[in-house]
N, C-alpha and C. Protein backbone atom coordinates (compact mmCIF):
# COMPACT_ATOMS: atom_id res chain seq x y z
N UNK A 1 94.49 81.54 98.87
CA UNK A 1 94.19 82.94 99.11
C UNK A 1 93.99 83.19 100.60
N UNK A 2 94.28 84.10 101.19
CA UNK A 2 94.20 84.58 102.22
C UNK A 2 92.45 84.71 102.89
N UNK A 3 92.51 83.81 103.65
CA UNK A 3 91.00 83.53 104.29
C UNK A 3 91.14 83.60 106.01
N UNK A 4 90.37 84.09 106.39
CA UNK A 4 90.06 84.37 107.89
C UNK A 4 89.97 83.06 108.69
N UNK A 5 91.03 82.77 109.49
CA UNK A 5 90.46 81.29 109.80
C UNK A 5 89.41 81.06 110.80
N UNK A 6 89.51 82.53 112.12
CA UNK A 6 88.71 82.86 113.05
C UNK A 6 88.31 84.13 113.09
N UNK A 7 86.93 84.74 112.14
CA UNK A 7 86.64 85.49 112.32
C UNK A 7 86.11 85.96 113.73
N UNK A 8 86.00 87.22 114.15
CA UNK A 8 85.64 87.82 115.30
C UNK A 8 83.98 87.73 115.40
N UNK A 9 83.42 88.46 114.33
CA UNK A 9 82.27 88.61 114.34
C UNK A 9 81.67 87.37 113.76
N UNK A 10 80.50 86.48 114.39
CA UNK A 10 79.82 85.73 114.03
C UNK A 10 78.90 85.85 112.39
N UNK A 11 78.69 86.81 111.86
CA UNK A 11 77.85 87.06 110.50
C UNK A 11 78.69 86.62 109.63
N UNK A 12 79.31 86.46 108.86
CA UNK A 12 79.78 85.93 107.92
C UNK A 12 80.14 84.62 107.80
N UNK A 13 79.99 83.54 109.01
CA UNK A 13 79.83 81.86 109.21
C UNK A 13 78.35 81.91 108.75
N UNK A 14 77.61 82.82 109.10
CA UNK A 14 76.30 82.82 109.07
C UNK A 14 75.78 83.03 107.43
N UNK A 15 76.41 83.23 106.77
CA UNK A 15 75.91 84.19 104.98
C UNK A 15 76.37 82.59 104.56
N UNK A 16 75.67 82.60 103.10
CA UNK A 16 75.03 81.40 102.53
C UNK A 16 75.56 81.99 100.63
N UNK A 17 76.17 81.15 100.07
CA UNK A 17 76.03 82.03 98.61
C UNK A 17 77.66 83.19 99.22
N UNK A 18 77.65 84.04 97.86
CA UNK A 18 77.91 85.39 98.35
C UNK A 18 77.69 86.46 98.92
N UNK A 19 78.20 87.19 99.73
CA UNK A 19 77.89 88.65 100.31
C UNK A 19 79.03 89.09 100.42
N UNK A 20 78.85 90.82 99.85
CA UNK A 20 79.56 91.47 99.36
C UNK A 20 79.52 92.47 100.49
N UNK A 21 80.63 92.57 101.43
CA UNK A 21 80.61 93.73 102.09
C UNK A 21 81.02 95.58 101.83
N UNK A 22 80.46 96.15 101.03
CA UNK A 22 81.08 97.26 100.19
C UNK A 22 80.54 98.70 100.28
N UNK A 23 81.29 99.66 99.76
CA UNK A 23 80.28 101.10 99.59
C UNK A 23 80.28 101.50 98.06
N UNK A 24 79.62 101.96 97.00
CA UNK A 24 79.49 101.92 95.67
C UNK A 24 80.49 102.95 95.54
N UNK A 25 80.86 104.14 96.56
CA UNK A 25 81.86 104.83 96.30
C UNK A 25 83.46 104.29 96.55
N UNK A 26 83.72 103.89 97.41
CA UNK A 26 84.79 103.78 97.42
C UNK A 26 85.79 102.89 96.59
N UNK A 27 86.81 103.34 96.18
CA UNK A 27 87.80 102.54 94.81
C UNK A 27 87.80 101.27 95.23
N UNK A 28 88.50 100.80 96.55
CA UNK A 28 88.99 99.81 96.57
C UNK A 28 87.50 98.29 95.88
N UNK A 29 86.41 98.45 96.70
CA UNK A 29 85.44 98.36 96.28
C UNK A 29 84.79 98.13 95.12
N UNK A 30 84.87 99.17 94.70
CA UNK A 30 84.70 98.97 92.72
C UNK A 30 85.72 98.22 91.81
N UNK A 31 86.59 97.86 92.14
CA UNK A 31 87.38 97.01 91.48
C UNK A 31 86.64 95.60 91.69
N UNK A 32 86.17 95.71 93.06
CA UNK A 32 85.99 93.81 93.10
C UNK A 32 84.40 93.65 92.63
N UNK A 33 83.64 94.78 93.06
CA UNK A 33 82.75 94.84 91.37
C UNK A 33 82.86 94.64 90.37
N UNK A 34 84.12 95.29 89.71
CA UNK A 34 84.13 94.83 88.07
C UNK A 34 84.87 93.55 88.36
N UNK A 35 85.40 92.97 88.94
CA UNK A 35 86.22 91.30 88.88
C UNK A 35 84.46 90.80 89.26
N UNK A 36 83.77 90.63 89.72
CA UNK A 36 82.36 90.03 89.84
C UNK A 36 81.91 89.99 88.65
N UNK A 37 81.51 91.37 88.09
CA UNK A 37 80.93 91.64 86.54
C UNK A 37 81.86 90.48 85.93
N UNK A 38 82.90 90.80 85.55
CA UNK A 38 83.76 89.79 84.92
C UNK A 38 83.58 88.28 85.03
N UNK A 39 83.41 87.70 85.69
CA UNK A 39 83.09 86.64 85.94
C UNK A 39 81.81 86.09 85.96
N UNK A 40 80.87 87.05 85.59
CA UNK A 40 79.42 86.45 85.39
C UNK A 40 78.69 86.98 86.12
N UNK A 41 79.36 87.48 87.09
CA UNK A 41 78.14 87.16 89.03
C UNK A 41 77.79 88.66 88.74
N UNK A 42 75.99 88.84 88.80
CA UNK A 42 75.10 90.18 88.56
C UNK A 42 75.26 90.49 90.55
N UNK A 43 74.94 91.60 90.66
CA UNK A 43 74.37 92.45 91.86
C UNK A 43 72.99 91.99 91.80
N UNK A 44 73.23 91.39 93.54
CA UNK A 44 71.65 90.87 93.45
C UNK A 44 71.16 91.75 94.35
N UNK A 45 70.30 91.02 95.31
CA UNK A 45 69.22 91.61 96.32
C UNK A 45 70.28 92.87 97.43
N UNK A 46 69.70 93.60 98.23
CA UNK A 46 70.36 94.62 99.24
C UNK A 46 70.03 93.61 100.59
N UNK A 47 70.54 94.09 101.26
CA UNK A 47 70.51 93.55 102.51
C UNK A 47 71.57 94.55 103.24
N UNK A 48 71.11 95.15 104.85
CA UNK A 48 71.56 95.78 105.96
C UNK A 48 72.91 94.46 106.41
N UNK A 49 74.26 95.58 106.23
CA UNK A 49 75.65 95.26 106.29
C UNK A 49 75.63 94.42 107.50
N UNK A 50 74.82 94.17 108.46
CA UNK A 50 74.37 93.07 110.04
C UNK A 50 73.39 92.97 109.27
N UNK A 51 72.49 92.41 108.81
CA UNK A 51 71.15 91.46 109.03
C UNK A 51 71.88 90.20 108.98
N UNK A 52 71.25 89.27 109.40
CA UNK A 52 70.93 88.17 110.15
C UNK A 52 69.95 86.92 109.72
N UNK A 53 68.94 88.15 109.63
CA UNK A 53 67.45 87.25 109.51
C UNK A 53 67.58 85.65 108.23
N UNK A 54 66.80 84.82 108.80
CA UNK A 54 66.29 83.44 107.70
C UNK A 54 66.95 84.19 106.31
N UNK A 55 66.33 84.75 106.08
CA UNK A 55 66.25 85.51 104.15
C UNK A 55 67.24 86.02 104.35
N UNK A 56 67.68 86.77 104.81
CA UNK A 56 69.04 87.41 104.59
C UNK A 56 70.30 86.95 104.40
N UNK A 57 70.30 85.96 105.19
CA UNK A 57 71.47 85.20 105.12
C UNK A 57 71.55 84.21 104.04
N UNK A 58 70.43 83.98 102.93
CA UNK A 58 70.41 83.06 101.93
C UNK A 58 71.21 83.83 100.66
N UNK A 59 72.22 83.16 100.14
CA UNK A 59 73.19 83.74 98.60
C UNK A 59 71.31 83.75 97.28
N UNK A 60 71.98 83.85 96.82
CA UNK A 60 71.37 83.93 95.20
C UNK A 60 71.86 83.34 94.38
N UNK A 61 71.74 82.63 93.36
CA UNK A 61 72.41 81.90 92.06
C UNK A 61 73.19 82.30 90.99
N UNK A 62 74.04 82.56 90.92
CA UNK A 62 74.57 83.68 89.78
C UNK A 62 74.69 84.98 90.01
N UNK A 63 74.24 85.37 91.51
CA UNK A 63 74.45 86.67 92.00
C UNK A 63 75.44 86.99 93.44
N UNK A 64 75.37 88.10 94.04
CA UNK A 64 76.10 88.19 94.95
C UNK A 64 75.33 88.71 95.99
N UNK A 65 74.91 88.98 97.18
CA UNK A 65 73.86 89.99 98.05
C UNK A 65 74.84 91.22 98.23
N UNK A 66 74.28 92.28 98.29
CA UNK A 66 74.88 93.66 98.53
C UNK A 66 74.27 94.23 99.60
N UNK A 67 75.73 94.19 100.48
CA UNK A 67 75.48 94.62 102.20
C UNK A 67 76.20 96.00 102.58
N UNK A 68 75.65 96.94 102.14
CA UNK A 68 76.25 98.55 101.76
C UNK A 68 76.73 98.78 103.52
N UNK A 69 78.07 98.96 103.35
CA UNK A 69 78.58 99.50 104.62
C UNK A 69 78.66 100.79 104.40
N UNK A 70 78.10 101.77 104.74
CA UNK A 70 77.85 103.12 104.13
C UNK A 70 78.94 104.20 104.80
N UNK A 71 80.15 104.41 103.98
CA UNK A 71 81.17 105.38 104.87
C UNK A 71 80.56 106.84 104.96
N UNK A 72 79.60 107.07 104.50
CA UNK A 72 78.91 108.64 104.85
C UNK A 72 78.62 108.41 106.50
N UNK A 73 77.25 107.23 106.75
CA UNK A 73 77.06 107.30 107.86
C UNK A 73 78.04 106.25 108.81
N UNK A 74 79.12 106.16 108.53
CA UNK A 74 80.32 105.72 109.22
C UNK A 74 80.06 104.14 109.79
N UNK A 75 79.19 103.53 109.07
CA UNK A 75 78.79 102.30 109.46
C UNK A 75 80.43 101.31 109.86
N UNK A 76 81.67 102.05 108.91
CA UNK A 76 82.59 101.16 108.86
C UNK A 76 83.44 101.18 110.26
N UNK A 77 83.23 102.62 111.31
CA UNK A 77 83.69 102.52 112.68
C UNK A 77 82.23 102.61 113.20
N UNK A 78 81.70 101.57 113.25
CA UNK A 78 81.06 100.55 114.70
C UNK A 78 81.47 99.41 114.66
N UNK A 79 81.06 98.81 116.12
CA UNK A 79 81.80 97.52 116.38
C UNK A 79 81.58 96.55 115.71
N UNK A 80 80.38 96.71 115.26
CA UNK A 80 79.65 95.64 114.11
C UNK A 80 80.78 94.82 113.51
N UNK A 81 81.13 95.95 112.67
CA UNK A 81 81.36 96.37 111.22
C UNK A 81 82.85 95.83 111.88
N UNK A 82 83.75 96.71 112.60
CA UNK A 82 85.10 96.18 113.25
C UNK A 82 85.58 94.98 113.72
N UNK A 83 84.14 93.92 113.55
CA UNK A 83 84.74 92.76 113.95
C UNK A 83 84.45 91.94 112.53
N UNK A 84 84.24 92.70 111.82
CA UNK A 84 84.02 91.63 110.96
C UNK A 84 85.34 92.30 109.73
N UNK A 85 85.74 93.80 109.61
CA UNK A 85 86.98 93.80 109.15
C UNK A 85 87.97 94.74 110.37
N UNK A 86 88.95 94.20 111.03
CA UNK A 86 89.40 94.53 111.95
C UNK A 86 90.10 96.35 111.52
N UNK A 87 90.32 96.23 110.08
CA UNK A 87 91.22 97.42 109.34
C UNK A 87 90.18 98.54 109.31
N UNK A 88 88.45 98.27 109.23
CA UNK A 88 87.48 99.34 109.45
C UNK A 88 87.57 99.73 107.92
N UNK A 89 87.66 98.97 106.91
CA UNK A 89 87.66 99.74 105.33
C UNK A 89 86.50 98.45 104.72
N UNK A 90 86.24 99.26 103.49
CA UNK A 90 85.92 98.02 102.58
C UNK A 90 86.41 97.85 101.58
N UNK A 91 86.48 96.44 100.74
CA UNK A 91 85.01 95.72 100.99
C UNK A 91 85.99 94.61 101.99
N UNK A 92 84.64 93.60 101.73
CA UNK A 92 84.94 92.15 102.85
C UNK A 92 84.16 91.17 102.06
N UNK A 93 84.63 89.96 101.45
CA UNK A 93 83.26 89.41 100.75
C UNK A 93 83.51 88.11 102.02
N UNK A 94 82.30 87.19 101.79
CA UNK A 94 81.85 86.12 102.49
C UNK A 94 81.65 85.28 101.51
N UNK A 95 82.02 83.56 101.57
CA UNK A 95 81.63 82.92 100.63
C UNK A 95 81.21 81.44 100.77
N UNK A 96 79.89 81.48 101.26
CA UNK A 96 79.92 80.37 102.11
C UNK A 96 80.28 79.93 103.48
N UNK A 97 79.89 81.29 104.08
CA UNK A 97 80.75 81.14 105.01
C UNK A 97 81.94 81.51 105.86
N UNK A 98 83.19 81.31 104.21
CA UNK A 98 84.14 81.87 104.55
C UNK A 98 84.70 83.27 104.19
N UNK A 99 85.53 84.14 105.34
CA UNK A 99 85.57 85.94 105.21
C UNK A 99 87.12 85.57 104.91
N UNK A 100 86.76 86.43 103.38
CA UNK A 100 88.24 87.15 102.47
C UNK A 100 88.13 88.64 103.04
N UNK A 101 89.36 89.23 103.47
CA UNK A 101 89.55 90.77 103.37
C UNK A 101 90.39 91.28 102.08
N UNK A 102 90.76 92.51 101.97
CA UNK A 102 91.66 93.21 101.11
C UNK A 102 91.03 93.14 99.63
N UNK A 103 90.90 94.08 99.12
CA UNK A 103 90.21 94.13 97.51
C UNK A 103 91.17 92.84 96.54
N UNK A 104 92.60 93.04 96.71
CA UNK A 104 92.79 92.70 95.56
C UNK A 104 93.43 90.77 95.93
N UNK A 105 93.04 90.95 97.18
CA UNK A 105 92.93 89.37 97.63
C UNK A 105 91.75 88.88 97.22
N UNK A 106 90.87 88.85 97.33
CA UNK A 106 89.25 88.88 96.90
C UNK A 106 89.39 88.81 95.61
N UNK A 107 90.01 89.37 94.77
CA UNK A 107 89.96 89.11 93.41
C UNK A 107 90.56 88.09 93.03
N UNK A 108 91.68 87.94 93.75
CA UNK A 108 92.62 86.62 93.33
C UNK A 108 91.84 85.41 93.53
N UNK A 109 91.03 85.69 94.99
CA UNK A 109 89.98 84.39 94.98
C UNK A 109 89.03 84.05 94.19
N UNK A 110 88.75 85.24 93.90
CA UNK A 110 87.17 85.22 92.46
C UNK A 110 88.04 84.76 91.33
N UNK A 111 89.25 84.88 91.06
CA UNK A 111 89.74 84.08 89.54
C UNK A 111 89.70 82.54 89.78
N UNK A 112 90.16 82.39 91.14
CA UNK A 112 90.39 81.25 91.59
C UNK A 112 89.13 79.99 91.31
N UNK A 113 88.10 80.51 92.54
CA UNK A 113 87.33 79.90 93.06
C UNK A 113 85.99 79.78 91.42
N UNK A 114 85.84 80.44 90.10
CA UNK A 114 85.08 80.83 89.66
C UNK A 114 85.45 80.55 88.06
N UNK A 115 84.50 79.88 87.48
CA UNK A 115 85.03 79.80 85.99
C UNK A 115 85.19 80.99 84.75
N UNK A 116 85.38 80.91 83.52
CA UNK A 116 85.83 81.99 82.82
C UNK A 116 86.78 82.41 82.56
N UNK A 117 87.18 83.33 81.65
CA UNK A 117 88.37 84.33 81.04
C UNK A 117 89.20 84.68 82.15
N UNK A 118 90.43 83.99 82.79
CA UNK A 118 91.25 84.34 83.90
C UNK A 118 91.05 85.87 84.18
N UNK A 119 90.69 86.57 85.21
CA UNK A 119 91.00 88.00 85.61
C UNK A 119 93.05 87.79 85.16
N UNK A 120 93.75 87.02 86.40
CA UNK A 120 95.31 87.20 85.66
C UNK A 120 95.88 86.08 84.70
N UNK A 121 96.28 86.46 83.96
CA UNK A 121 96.70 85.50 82.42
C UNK A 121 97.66 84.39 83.35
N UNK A 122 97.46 83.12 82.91
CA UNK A 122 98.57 82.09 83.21
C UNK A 122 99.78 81.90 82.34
N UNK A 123 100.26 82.84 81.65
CA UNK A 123 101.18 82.70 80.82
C UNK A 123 102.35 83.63 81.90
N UNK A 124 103.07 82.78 81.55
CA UNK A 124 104.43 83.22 83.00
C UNK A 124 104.76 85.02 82.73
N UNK A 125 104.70 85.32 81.73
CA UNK A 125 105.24 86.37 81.31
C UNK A 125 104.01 87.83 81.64
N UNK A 126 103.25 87.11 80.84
CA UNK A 126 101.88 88.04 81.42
C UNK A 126 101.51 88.18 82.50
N UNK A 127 101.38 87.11 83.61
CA UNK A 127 101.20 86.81 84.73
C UNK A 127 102.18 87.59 85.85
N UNK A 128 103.58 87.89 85.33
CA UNK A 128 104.53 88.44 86.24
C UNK A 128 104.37 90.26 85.72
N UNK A 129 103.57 90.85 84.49
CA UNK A 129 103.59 92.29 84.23
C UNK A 129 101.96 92.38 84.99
N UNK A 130 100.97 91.45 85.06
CA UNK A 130 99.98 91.54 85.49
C UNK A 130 99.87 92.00 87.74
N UNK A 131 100.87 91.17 87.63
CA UNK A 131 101.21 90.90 89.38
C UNK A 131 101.55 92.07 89.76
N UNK A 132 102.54 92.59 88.74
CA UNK A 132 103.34 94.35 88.96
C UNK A 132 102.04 94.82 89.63
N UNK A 133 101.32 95.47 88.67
CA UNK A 133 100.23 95.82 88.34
C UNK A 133 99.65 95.85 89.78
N UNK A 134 99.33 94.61 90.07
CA UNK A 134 98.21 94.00 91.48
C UNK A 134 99.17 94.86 92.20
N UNK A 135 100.33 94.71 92.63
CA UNK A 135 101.00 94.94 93.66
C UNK A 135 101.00 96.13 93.70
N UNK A 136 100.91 97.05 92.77
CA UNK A 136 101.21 98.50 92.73
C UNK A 136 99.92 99.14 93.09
N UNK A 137 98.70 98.56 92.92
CA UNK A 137 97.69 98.70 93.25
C UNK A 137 97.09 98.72 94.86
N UNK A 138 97.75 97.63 95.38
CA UNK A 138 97.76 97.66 97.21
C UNK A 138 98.97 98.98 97.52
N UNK A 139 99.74 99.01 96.82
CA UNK A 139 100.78 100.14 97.67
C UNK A 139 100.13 101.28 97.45
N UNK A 140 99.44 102.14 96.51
CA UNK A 140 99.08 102.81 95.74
C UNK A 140 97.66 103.58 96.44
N UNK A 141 97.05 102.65 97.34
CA UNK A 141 95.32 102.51 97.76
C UNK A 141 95.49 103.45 98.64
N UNK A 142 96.44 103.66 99.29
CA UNK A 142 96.60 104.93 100.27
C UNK A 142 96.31 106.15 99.90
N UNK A 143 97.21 106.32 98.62
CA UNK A 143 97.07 107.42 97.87
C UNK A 143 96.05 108.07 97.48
N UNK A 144 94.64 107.45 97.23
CA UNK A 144 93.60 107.19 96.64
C UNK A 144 93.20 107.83 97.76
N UNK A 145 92.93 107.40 98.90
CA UNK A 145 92.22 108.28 99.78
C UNK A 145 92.96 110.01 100.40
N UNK A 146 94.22 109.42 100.42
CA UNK A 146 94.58 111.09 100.54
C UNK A 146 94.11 112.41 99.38
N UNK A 147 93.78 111.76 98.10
CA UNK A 147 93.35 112.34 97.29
C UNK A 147 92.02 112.74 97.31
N UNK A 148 91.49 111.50 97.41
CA UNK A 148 89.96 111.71 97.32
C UNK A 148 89.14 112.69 98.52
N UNK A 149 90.01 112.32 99.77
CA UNK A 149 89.74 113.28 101.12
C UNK A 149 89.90 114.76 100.97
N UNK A 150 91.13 115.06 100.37
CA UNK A 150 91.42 116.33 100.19
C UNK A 150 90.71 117.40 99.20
N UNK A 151 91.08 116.78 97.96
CA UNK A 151 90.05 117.43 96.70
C UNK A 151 88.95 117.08 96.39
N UNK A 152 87.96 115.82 96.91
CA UNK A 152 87.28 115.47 97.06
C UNK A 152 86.41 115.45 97.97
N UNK A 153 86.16 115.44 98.82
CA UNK A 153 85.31 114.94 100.04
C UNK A 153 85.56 116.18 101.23
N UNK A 154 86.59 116.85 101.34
CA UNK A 154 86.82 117.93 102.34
C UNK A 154 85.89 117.73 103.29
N UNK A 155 85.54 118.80 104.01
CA UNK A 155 85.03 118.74 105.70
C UNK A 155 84.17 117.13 105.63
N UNK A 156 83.52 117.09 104.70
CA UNK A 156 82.64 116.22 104.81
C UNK A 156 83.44 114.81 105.39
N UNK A 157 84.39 114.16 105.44
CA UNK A 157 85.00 113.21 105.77
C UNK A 157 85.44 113.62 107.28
N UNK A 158 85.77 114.66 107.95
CA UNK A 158 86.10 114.71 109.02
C UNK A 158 85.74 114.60 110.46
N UNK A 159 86.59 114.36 110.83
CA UNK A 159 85.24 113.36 111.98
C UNK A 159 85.28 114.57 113.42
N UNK A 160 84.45 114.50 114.19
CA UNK A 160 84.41 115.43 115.10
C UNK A 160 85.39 114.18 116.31
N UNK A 161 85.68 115.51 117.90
CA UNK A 161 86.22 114.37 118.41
C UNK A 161 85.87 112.88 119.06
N UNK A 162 84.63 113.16 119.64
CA UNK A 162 83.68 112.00 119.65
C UNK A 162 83.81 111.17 118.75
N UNK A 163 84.04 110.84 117.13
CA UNK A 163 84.19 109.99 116.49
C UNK A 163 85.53 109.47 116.58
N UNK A 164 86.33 110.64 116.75
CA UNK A 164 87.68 109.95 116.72
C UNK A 164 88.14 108.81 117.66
N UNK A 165 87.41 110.06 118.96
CA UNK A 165 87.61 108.65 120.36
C UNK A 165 87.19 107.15 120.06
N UNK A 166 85.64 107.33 119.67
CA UNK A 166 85.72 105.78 119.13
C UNK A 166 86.13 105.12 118.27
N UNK A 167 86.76 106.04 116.81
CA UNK A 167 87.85 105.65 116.05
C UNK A 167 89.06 104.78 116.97
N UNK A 168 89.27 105.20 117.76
CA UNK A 168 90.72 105.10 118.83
C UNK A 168 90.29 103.58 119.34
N UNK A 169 89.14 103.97 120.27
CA UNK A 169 88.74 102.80 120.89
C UNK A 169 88.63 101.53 119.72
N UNK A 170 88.15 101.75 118.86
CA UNK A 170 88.07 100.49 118.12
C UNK A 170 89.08 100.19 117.66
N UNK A 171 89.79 101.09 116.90
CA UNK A 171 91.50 100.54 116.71
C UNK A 171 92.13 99.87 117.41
N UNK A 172 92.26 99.90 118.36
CA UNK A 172 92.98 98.89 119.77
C UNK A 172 92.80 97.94 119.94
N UNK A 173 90.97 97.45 119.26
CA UNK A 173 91.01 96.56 119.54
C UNK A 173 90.87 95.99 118.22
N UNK A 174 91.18 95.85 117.58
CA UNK A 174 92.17 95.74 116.25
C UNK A 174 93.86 95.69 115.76
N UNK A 175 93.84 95.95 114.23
CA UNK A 175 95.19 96.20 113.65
C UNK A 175 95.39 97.53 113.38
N UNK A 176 94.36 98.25 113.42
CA UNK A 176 94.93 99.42 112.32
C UNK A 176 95.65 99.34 111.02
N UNK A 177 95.72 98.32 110.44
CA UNK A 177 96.69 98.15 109.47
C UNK A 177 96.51 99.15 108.60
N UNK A 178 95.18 100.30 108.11
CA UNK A 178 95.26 101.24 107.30
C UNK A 178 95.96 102.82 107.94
N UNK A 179 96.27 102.57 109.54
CA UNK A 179 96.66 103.85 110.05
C UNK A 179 95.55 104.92 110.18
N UNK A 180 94.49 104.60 110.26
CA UNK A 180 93.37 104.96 109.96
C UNK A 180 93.20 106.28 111.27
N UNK A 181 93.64 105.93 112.61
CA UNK A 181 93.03 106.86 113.65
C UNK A 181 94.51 107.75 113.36
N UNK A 182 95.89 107.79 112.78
CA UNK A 182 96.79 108.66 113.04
C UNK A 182 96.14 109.70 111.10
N UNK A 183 95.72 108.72 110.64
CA UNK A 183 95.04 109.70 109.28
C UNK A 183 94.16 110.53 109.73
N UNK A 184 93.40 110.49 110.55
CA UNK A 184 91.81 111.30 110.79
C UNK A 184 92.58 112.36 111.31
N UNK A 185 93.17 111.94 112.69
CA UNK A 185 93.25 112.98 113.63
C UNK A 185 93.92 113.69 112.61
N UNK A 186 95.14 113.71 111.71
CA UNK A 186 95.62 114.86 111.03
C UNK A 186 94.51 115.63 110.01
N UNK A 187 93.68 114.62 108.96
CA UNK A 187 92.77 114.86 108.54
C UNK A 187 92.06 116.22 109.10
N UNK A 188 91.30 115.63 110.14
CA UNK A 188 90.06 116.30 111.02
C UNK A 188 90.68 117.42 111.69
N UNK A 189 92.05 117.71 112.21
CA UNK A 189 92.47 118.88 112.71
C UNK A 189 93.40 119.89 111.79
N UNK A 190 93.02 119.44 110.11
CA UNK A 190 94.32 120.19 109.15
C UNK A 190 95.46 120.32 108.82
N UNK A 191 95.92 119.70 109.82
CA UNK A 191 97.63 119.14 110.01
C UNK A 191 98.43 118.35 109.19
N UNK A 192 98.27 117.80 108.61
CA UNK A 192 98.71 117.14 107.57
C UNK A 192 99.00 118.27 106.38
N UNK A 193 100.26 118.29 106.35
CA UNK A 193 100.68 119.39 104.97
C UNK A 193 100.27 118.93 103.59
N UNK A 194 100.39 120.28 102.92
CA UNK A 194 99.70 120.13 101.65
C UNK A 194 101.17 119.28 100.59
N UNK A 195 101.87 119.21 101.22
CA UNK A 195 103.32 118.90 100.44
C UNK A 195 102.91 117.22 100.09
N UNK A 196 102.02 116.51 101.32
CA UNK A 196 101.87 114.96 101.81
C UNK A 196 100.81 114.88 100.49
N UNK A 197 100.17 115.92 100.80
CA UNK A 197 98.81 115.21 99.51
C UNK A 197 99.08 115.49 98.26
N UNK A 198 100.20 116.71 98.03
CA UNK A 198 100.91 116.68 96.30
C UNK A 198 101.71 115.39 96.22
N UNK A 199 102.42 114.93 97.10
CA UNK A 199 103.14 113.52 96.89
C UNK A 199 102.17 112.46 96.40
N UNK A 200 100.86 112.10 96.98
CA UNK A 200 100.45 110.99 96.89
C UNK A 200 99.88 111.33 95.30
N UNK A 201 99.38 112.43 94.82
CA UNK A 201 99.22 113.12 93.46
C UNK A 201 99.75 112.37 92.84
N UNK A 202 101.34 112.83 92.97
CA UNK A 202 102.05 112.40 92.49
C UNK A 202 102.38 110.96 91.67
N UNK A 203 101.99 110.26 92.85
CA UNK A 203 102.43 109.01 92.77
C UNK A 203 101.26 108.12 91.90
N UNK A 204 100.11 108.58 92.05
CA UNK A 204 99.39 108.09 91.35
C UNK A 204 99.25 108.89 89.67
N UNK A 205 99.36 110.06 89.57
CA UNK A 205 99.77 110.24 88.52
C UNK A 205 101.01 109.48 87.59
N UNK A 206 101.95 109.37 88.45
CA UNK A 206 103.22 108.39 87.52
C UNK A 206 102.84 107.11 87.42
N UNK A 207 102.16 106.53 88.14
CA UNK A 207 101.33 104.99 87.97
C UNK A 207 100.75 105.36 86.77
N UNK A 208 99.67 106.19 86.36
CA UNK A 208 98.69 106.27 85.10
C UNK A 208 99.48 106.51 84.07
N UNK A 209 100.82 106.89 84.26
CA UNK A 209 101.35 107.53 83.07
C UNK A 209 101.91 106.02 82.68
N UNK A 210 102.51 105.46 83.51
CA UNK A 210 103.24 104.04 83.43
C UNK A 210 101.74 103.47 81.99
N UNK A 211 100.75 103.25 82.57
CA UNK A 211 99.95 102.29 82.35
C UNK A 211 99.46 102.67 81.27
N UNK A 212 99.58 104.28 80.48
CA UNK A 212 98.97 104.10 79.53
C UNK A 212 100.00 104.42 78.59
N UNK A 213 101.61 104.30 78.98
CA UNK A 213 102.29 103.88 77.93
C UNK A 213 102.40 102.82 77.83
N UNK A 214 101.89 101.65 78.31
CA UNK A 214 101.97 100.36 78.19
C UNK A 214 100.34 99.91 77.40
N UNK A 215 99.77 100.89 77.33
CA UNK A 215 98.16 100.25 76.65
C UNK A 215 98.71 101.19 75.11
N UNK A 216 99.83 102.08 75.01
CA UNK A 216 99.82 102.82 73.51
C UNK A 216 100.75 101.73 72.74
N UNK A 217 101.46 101.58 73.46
CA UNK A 217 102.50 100.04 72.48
C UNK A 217 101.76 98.66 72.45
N UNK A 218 100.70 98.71 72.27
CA UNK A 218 99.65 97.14 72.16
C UNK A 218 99.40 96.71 73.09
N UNK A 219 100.08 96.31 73.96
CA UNK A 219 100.13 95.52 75.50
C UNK A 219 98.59 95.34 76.37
């Protein structure tokens, strides 16, 4: 699975056990919640997305620590937070140490690394309609926020220009791999046509339709 070989930020060599870098709202997020649930592992203690301290940095037994990167108060653009996921999204888990990014990488590791009822079936056949699935799910995650921003979340997501600038600044020194500072600025100044956010509708609507003609024929 895809593991960080040199993280930027020092905190996550530092975490002991699991830590869950996440916000309870956001999708990507809640998926690797329910792959946790699934696998046994309860929500344990809270802990501040940087603490540090002796106790903080200790895992739990059967649990995970929950380190709320809070996208209201934009915890996910400071530098903190940017060096420890260069993309500025969540989640990020830690495991011992070692930093997984991307939700549905993180899951592949939790089937992996963790005993129980496979999250993906090892039967070749299941395993290749299951993968669809995964894959359509990373292409798909975009969508999710153009949606959720628009009919959801309105002004409240938009960043003034001061945020953007340091949106900018931190991107650079990064990937941007979510496109994140060319999303806002359209975001935050209205520009982005309404045609862009019926598409992504779209697209996730024909995904659901896919999936629950495939849950009405047994599957």
């Amino acid at each position: 699975m895809p593991r960080v070989e040199q993280p930027t930020s020092p905190i996550p060599g530092a975490l002991k056990g699991l830590h869950l870098f996440h916000f309870d709202g956001a999708p990507c997020a809640q998926r690797v919640r329910f792959a946790l649930g699934e696998k046994g592992l309860a929500r344990g203690r809270e802990e501040k997305f940087d603490a540090v301290t002796p106790t903080a940095v200790e895992g739990e037994a059967g649990r995970w620590v929950s380190r709320i990167v809070s996208l209201v108060r934009k915890d996910h653009m400071t530098q903190t937070y940017a060096e420890i996921h260069p993309n500025m999204v969540v989640p990020a888990l830690a495991h011992d140490g070692d930093l997984y990014l991307e939700s549905m990488d993180i899951i592949e590791y939790l089937d992996e690394a963790f005993g129980g009822a496979p999250l993906i079936p090892t039967k070749p056949s299941l395993r290749a309609a299951t993968m669809k699935r995964v894959e359509q799910a990373k292409e798909l995650h975009r969508s999710i926020r153009y949606v959720t921003f628009h009919w959801g979340l309105g002004r409240l997501a938009m960043l003034n220009p001061k945020e953007r600038r340091q949106l900018t600044e931190l991107a650079h020194q990064g990937e941007d791999g979510e496109n994140l500072v060319s999303f806002y600025e359209g975001y935050s100044n209205r520009t982005i046509p309404e045609a862009v956010y019926c598409d992504h509708l779209a697209k996730l609507y024909e995904a659901f339709r896919e999936v629950n003609a495939e849950l009405k024929d047994g599957r």
